[in-house]
Every structure is written in C-alpha cells, then in structure tokens.
N, C-alpha and C. Protein backbone atom coordinates (compact mmCIF):
# COMPACT_ATOMS: atom_id res chain seq x y z
N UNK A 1 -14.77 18.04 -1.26
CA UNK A 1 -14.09 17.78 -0.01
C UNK A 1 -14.88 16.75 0.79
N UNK A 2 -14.01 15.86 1.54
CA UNK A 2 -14.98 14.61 2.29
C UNK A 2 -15.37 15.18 3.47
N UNK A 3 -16.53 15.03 3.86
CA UNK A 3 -17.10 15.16 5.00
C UNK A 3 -17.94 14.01 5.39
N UNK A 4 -18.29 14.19 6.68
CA UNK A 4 -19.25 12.66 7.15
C UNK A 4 -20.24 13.74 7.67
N UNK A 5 -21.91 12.96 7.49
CA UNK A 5 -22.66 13.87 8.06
C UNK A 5 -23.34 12.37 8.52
N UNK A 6 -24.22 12.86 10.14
CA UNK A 6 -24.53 11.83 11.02
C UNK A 6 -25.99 11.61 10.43
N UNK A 7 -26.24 9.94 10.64
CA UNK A 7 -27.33 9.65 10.30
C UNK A 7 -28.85 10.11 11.55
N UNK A 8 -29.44 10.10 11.50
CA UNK A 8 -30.48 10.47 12.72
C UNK A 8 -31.75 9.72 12.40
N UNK A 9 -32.61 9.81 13.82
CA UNK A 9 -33.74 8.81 13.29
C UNK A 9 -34.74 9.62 12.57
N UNK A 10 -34.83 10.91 12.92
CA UNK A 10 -35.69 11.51 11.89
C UNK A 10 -35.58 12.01 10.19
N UNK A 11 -34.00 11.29 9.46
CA UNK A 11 -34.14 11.63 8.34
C UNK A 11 -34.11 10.24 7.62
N UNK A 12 -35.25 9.99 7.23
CA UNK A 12 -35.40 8.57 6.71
C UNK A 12 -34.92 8.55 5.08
N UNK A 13 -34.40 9.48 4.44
CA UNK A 13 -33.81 9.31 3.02
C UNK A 13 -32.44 8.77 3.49
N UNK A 14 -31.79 9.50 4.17
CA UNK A 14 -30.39 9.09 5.19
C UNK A 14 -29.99 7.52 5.09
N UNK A 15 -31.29 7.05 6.33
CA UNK A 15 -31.29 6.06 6.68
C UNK A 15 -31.53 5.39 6.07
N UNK A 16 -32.50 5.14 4.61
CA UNK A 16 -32.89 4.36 3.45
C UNK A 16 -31.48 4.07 2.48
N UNK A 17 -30.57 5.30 2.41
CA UNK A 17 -29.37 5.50 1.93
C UNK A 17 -28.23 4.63 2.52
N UNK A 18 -28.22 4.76 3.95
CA UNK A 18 -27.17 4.09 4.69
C UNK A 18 -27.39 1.96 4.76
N UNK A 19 -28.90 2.47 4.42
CA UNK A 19 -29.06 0.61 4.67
C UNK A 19 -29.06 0.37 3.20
N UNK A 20 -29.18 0.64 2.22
CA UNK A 20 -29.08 -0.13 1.09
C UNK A 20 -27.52 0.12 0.62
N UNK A 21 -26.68 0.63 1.06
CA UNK A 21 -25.08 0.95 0.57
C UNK A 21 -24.77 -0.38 1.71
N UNK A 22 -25.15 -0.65 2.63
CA UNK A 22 -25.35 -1.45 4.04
C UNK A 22 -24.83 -2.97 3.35
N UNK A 23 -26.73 -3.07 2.78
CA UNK A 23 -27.05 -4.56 2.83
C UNK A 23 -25.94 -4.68 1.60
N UNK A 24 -25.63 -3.89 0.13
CA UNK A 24 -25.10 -4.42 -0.73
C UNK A 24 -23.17 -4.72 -0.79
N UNK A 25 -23.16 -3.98 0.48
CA UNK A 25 -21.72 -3.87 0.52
C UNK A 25 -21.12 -5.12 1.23
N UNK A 26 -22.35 -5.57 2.33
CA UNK A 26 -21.57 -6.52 3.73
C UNK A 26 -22.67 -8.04 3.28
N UNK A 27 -22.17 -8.88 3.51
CA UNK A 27 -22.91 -10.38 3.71
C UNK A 27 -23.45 -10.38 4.97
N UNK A 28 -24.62 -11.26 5.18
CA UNK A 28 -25.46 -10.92 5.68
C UNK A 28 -25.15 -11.46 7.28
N UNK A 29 -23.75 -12.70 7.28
CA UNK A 29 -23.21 -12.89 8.67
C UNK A 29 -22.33 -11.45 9.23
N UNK A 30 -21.99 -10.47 8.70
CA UNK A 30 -21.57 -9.49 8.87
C UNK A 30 -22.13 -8.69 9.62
N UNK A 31 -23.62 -8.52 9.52
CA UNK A 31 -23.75 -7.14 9.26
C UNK A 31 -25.10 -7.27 10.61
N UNK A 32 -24.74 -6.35 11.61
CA UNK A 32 -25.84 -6.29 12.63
C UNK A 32 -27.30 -6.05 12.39
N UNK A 33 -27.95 -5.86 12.76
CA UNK A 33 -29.69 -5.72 12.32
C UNK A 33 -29.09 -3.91 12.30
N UNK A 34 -30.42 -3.50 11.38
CA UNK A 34 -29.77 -2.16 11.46
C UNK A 34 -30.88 -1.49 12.38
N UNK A 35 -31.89 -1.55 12.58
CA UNK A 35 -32.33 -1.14 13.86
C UNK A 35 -31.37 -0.75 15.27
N UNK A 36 -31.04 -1.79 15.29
CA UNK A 36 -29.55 -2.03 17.08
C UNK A 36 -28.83 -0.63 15.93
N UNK A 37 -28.10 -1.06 15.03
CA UNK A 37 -26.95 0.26 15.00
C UNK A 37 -27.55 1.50 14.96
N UNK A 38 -29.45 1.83 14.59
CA UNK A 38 -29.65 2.97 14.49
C UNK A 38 -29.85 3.59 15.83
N UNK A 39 -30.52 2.67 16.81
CA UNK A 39 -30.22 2.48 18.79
C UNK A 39 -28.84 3.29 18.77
N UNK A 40 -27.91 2.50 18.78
CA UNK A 40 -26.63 2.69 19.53
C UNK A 40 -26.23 3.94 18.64
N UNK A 41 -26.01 4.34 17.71
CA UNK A 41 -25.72 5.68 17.34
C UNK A 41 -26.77 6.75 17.56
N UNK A 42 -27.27 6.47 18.07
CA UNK A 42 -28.52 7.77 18.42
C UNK A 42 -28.61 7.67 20.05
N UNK A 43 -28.46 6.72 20.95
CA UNK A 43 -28.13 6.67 22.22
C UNK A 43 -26.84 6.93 22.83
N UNK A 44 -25.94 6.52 22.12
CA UNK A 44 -24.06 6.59 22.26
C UNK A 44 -23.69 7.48 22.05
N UNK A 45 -22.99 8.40 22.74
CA UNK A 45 -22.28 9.55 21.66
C UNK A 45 -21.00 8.98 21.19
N UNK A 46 -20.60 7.62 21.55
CA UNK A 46 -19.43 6.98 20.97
C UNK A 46 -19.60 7.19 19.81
N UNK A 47 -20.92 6.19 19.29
CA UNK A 47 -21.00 5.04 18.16
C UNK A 47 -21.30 6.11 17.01
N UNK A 48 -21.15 6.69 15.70
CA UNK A 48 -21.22 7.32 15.23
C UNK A 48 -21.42 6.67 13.60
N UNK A 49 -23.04 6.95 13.24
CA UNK A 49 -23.36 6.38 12.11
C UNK A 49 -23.84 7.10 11.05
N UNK A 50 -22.40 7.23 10.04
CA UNK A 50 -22.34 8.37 9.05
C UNK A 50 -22.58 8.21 7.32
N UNK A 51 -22.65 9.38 6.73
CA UNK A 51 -22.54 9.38 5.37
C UNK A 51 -21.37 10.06 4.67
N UNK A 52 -21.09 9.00 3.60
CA UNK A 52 -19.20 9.83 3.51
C UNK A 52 -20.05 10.59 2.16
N UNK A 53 -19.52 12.16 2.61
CA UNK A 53 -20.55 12.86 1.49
C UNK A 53 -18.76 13.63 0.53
N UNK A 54 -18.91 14.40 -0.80
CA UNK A 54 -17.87 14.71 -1.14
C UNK A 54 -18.87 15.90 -1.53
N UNK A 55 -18.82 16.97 -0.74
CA UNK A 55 -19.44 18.24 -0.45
C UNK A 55 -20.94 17.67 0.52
N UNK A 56 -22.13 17.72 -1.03
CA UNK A 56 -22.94 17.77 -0.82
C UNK A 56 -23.17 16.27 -1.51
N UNK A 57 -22.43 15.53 -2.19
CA UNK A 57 -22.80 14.56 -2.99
C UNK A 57 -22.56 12.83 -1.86
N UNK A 58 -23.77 11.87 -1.85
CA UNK A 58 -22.79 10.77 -0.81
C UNK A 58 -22.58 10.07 -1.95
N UNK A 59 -21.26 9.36 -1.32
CA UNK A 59 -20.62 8.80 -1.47
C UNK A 59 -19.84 7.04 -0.72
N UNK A 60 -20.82 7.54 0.15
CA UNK A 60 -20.62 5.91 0.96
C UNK A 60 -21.49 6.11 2.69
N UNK A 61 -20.91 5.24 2.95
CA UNK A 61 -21.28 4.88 4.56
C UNK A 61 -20.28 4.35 5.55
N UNK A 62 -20.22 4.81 6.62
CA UNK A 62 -19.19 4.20 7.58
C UNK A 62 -19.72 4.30 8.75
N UNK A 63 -19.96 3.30 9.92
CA UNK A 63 -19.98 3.36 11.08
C UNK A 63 -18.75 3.43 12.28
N UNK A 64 -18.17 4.06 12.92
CA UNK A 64 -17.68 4.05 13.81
C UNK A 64 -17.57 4.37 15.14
N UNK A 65 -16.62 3.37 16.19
CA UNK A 65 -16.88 3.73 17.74
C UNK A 65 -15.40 4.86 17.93
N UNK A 66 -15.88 6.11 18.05
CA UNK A 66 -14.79 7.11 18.89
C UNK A 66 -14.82 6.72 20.02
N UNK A 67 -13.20 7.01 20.29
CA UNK A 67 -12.67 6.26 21.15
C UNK A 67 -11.71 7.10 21.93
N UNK A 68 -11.67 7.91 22.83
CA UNK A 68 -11.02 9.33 23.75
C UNK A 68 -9.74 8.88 23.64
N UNK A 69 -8.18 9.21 23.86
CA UNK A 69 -8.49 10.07 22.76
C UNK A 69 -8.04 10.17 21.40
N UNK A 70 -9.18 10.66 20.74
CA UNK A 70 -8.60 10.74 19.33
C UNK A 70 -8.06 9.19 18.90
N UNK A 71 -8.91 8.16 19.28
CA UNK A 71 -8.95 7.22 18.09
C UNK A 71 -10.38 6.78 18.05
N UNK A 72 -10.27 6.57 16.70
CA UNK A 72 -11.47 5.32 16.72
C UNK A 72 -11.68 4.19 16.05
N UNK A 73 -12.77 2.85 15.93
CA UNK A 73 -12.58 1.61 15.54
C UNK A 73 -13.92 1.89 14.50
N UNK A 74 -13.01 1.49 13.46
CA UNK A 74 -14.58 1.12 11.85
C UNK A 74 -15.10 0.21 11.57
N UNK A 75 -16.12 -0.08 12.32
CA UNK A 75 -16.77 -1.39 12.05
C UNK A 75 -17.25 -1.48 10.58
N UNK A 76 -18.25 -0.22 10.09
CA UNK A 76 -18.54 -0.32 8.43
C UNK A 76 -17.67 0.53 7.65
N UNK A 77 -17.19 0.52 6.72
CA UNK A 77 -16.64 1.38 5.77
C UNK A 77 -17.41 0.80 4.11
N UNK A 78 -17.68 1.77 3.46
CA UNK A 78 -18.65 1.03 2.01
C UNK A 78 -18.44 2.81 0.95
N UNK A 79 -18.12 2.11 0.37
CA UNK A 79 -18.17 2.83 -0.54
C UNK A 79 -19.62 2.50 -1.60
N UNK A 80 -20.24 3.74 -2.20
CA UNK A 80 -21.57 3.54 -2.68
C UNK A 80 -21.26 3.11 -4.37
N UNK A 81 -21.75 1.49 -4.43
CA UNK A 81 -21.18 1.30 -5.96
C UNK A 81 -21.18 2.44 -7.15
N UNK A 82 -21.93 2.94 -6.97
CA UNK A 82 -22.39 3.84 -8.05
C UNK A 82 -20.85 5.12 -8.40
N UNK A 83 -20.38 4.99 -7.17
CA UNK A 83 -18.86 6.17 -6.61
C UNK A 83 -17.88 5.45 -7.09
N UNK A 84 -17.80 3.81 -6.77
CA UNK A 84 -16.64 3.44 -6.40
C UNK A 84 -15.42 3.57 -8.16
N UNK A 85 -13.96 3.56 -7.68
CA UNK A 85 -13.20 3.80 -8.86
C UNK A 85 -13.00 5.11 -9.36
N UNK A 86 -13.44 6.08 -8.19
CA UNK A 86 -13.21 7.82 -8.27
C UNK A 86 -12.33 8.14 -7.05
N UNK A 87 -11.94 7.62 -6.62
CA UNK A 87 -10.71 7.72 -5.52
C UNK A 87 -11.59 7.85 -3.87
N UNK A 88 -12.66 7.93 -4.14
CA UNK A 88 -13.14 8.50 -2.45
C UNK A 88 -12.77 7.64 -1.37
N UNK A 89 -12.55 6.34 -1.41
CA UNK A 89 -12.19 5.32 -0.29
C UNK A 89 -11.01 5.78 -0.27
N UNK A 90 -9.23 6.25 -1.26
CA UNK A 90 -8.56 6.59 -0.78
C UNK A 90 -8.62 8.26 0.27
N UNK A 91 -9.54 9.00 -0.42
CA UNK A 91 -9.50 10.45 0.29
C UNK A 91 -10.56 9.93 1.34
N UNK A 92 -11.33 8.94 1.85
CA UNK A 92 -11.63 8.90 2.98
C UNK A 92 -10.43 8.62 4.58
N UNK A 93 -9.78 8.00 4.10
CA UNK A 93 -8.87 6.99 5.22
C UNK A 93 -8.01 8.32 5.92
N UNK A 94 -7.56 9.29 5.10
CA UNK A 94 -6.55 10.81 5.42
C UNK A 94 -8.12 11.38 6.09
N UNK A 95 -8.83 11.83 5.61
CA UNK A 95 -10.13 12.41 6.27
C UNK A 95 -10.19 12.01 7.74
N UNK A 96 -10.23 10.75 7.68
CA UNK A 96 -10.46 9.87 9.40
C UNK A 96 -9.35 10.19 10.09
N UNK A 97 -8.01 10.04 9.50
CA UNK A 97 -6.96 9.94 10.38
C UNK A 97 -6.63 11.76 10.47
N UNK A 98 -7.40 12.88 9.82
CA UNK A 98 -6.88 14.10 10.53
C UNK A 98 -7.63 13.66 11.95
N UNK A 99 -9.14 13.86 11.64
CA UNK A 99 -9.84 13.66 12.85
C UNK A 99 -9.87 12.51 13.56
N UNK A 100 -8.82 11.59 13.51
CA UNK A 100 -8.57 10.69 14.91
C UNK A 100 -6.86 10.55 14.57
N UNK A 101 -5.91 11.28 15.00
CA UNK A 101 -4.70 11.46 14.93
C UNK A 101 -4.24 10.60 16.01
N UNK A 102 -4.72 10.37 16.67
CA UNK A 102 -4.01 9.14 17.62
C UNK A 102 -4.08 7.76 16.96
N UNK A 103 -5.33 7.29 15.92
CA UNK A 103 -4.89 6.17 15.26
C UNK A 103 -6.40 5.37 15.35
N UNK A 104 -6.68 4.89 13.82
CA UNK A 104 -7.50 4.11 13.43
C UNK A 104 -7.30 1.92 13.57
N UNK A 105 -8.40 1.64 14.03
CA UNK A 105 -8.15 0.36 13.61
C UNK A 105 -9.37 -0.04 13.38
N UNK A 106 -9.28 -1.38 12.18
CA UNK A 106 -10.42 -1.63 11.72
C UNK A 106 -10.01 -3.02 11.20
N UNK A 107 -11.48 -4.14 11.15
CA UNK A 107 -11.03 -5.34 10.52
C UNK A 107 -10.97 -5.55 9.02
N UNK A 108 -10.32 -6.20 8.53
CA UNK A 108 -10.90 -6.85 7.42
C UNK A 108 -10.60 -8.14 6.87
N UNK A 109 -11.60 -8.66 6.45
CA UNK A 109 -11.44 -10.18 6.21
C UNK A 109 -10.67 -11.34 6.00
N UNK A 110 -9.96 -12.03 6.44
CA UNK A 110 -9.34 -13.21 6.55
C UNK A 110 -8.67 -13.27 4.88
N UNK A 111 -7.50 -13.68 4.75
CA UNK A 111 -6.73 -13.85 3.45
C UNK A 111 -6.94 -14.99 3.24
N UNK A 112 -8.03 -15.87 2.34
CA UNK A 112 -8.10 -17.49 2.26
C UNK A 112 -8.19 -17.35 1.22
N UNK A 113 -7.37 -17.81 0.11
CA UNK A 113 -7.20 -18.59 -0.97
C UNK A 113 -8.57 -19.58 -1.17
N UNK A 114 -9.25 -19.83 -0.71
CA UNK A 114 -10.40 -21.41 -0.95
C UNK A 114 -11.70 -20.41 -0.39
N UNK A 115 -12.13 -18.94 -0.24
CA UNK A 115 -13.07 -18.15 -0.25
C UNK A 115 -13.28 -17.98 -1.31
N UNK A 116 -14.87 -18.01 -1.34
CA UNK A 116 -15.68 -17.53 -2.12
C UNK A 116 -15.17 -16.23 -3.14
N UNK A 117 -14.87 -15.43 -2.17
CA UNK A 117 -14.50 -13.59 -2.87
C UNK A 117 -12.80 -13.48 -2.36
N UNK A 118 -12.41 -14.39 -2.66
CA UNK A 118 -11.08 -14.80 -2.19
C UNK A 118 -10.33 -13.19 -3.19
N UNK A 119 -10.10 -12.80 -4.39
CA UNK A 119 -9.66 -12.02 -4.76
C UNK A 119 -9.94 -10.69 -4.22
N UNK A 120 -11.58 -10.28 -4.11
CA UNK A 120 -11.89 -8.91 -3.40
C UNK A 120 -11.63 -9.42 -2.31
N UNK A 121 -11.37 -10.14 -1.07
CA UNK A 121 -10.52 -9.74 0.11
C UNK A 121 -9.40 -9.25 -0.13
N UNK A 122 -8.67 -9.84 -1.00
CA UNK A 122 -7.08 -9.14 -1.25
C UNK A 122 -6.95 -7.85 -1.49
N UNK A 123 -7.72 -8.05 -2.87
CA UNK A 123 -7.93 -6.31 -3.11
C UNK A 123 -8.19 -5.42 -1.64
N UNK A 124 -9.21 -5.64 -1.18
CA UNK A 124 -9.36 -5.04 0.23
C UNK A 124 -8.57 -4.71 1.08
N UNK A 125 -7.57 -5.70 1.42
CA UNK A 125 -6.40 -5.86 1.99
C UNK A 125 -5.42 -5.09 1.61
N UNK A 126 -5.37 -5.41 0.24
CA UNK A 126 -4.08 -4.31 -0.24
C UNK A 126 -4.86 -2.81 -0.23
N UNK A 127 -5.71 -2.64 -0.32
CA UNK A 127 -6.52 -1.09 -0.37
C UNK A 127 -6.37 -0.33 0.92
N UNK A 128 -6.13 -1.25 2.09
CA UNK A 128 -6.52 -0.63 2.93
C UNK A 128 -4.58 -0.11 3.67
N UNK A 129 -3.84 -1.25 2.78
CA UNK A 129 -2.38 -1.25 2.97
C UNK A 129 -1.93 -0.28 2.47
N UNK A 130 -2.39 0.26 1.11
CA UNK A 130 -1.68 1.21 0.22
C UNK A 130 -2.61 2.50 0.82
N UNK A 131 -3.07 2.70 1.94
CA UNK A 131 -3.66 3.75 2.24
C UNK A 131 -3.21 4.03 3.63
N UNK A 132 -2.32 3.39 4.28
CA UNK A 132 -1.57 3.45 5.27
C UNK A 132 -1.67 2.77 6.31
N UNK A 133 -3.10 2.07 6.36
CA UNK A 133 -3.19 0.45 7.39
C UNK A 133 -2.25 -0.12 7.50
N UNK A 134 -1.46 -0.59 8.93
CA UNK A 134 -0.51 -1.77 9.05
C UNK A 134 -1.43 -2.87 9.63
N UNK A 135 -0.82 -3.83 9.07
CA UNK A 135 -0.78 -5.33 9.60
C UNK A 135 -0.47 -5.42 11.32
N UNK A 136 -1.81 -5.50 12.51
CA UNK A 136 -1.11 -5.80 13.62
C UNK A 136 -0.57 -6.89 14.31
N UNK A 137 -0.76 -7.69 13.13
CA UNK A 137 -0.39 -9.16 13.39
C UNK A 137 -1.40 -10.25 14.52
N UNK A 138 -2.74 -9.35 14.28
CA UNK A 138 -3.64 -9.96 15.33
C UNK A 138 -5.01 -10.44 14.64
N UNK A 139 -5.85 -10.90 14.58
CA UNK A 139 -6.63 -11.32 14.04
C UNK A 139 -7.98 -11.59 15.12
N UNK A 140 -9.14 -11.56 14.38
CA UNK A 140 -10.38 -11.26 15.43
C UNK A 140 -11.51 -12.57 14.81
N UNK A 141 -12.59 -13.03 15.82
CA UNK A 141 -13.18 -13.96 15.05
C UNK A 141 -14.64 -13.35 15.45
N UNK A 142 -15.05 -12.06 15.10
CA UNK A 142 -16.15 -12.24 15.54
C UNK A 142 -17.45 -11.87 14.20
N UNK A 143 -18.87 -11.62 14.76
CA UNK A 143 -19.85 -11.35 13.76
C UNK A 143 -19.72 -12.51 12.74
N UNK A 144 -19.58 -14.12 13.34
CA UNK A 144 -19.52 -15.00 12.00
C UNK A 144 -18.24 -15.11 11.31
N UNK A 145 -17.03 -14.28 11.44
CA UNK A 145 -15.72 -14.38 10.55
C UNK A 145 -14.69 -14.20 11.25
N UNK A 146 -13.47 -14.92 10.46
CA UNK A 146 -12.07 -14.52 10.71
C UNK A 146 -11.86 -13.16 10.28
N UNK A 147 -11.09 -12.28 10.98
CA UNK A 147 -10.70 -11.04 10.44
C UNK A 147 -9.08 -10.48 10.48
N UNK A 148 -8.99 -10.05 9.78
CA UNK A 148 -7.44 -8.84 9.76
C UNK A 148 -7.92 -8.44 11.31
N UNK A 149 -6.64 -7.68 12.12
CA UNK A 149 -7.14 -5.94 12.77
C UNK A 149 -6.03 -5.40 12.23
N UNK A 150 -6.44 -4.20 11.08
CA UNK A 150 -5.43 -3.70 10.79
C UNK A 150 -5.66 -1.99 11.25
N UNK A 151 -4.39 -1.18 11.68
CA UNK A 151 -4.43 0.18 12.31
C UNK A 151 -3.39 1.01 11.84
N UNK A 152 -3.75 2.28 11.82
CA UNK A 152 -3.03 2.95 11.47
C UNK A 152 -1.65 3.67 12.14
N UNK A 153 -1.93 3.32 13.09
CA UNK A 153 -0.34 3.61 14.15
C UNK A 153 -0.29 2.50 15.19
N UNK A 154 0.92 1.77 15.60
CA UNK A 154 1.23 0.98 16.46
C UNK A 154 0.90 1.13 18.18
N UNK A 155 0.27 2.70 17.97
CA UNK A 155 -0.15 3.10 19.89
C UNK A 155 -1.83 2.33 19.72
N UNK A 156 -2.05 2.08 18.68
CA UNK A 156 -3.53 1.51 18.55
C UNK A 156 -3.32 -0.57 18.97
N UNK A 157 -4.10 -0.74 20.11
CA UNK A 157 -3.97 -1.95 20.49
C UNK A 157 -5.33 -2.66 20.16
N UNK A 158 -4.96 -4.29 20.80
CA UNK A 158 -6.15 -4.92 20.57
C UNK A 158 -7.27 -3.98 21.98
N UNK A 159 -6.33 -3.81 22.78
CA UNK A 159 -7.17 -3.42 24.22
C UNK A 159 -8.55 -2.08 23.69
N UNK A 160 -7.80 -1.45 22.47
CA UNK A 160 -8.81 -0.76 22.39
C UNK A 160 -9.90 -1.20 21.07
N UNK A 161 -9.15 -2.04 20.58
CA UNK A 161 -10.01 -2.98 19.91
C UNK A 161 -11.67 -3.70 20.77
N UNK A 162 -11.18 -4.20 21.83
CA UNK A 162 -11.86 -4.15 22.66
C UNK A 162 -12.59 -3.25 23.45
N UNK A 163 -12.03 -2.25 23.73
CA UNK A 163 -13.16 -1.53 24.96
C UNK A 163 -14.19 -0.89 23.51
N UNK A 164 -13.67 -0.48 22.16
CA UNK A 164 -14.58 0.02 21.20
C UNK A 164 -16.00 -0.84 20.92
N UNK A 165 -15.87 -2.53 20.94
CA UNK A 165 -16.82 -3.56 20.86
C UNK A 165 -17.74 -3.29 22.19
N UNK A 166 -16.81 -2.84 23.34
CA UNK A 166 -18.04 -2.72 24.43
C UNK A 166 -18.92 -1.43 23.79
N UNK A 167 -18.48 -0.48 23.51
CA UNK A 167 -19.67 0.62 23.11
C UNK A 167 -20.99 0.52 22.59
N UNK A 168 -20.20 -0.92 21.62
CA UNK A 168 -21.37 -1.62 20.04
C UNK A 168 -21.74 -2.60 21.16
N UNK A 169 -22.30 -2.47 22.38
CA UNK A 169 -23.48 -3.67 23.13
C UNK A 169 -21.91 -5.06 23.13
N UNK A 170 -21.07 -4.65 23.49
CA UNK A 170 -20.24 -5.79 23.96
C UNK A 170 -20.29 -7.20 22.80
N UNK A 171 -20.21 -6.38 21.54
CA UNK A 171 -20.14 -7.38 20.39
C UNK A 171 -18.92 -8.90 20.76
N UNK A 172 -19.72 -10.03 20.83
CA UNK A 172 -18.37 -10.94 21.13
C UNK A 172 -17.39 -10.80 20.22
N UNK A 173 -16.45 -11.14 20.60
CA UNK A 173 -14.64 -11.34 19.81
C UNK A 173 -13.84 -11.70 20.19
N UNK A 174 -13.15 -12.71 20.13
CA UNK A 174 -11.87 -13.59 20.28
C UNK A 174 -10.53 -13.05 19.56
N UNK A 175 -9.81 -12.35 20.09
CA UNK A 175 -8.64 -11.91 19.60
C UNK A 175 -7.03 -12.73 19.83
N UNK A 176 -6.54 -12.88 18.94
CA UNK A 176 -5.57 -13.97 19.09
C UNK A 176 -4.42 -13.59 17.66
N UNK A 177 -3.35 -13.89 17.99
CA UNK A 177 -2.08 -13.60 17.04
C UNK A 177 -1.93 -14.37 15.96
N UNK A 178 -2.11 -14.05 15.11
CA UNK A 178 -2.86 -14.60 13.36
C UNK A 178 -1.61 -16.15 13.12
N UNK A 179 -0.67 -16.06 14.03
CA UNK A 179 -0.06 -17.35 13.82
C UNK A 179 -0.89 -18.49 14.46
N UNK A 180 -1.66 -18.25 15.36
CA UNK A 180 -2.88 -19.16 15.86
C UNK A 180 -4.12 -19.31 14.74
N UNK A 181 -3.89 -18.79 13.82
CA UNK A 181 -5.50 -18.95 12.96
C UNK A 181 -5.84 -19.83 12.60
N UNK A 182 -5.08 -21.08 12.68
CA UNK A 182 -5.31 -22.79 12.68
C UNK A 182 -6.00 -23.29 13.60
N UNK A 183 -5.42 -23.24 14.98
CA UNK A 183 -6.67 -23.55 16.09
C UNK A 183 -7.44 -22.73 16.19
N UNK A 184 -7.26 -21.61 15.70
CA UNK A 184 -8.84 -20.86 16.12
C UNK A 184 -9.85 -21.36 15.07
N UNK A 185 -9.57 -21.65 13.81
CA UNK A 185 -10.37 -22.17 13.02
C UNK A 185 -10.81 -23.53 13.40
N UNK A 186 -10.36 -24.09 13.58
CA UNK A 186 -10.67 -25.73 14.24
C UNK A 186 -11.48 -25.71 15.59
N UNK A 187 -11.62 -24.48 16.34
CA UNK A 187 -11.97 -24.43 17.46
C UNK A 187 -13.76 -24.27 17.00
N UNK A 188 -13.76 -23.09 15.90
CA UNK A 188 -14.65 -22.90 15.87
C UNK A 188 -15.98 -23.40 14.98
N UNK A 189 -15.02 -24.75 14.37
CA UNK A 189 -16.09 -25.35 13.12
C UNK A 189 -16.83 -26.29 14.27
C-alpha cells in the first residue's frame, strides 16, 4: 500500500535517499539546492518533503506545497529507477488525490520536438494524462524551463499555482496561456 513518510533533518539515510532519487531523476536547471528544500520542509508546515514508500519498501520521492483546502502543488515527483515499470507512479497519483480531493496541480515539461529527451517528455506527458492530469491550457516558465501546468480538477487554478510558489520562498514564474509560448520563448532567450 502507498504511503509517504516525511523526510526530517535528523534521519540522514532518508535524506541521502531523497537526494540521490533527486539528483538522478531532475537536470540540474531544475532542481533547487537541496539544503533550501530541507529548510522549507522542516520550517513550513506547507512544504512537505516525502518518501513514496509501498508499505515499508521506498519507492520514490515527491515534494509538495499543501495548499488549504485540500489541494496541493508537486514540485518533485521521481520514481526510484530501481522501482520504476511496477506500476507505483500510477498507484501514486489516486494516493495524492484521496488525500487532496479538492485537486492536484503540477508541471511538466514543455512538448518540443528539437529537445534533447524530447520522447521522455511525452512519455511524461502522456503518464501523467492517462492517470487523470488535464491539460490547463497554461504553461509556466520558471526554475530555467518551459512547463505544462497540468491538474487534476478544473477548481485548481493558476492563482493557486501561485500562492503554492510563495510557500517554496516565492520561486519566480511567469504564467501565460500556452498559445503565447512563442513570445514567451523569444522573450526569454
């Protein structure tokens, strides 16, 4: 059964666990210093920095900002290579959405054909589609990238897209309607 158990500063196997599923999952414009996220989840009772365990066994890592009520925003989601292709990323996404029934949103990476990992974005994309993510038709540019915001119910806005980034130290982000992703790209080279 999936459970998340919280990382803390005093269990350093945890934390050795959460940063190497971390560094191998996200590129390195991605991914905050992990010091700041071990701060803000141990100072925040928002920010919540977990291990996706299946009992007693982990199985990945996810950071997220809860968000009253009953939603929240996933900045990390990772499945631990060693897991992945045993279904746990699908039995994670139902896990989140009992415990945030008002509605998940989360980014994921820009659909470009001329990327590097141009195929695993898709895959990603469709993974996160065939698990009940909609398309909000909005798109985010922050931490270095273009992004999806994709959510699991339509009461989930960019607004809370936003107030969740204030929790994470007011992470910048430019949010704009993915039919703009031309000037926003041009804006920002």
């Amino acid at each position: 059964m999936i459970n998340f158990k919280n990382v803390t500063l005093d269990a350093q196997a945890d934390i050795d666990y959460w940063n190497k599923i971390y560094v191998e999952a996200f590129p390195a414009y991605e991914r905050a210093p992990l010091e700041d996220l071990l701060s803000l989840a141990n100072e925040t009772e928002e920010v919540l920095m977990q291990i996706i365990c299946d009992d007693d066994k982990q199985v990945g890592i996810i950071l997220l900002t809860n968000m009253a009520p009953e939603k929240a925003f996933i900045l990390y989601l990772a499945m631990d290579a060693d897991q992945r292709g045993q279904g746990y990323g699908s039995m994670v996404l139902p896990a989140l959405q009992e415990i945030f029934p008002a509605g998940l949103i989360l980014e994921t990476e820009e659909l470009d054909a001329a990327a590097d990992n141009a195929t695993q974005r898709e895959r990603r994309y469709g993974f996160y589609q065939r698990n009940g993510m909609l398309d909000s038709s909005f798109m985010s540019y922050s931490l270095g990238g273009i992004f999806h915001l994709m959510r699991s119910t339509d009461s989930i806005t960019t607004d809370d897209y936003l107030k969740a980034l204030d929790y994470l130290n007011g992470i910048p982000a430019l949010v704009f309607n993915k039919s703009n992703v031309e000037n926003v790209r041009k804006m920002i080279q």
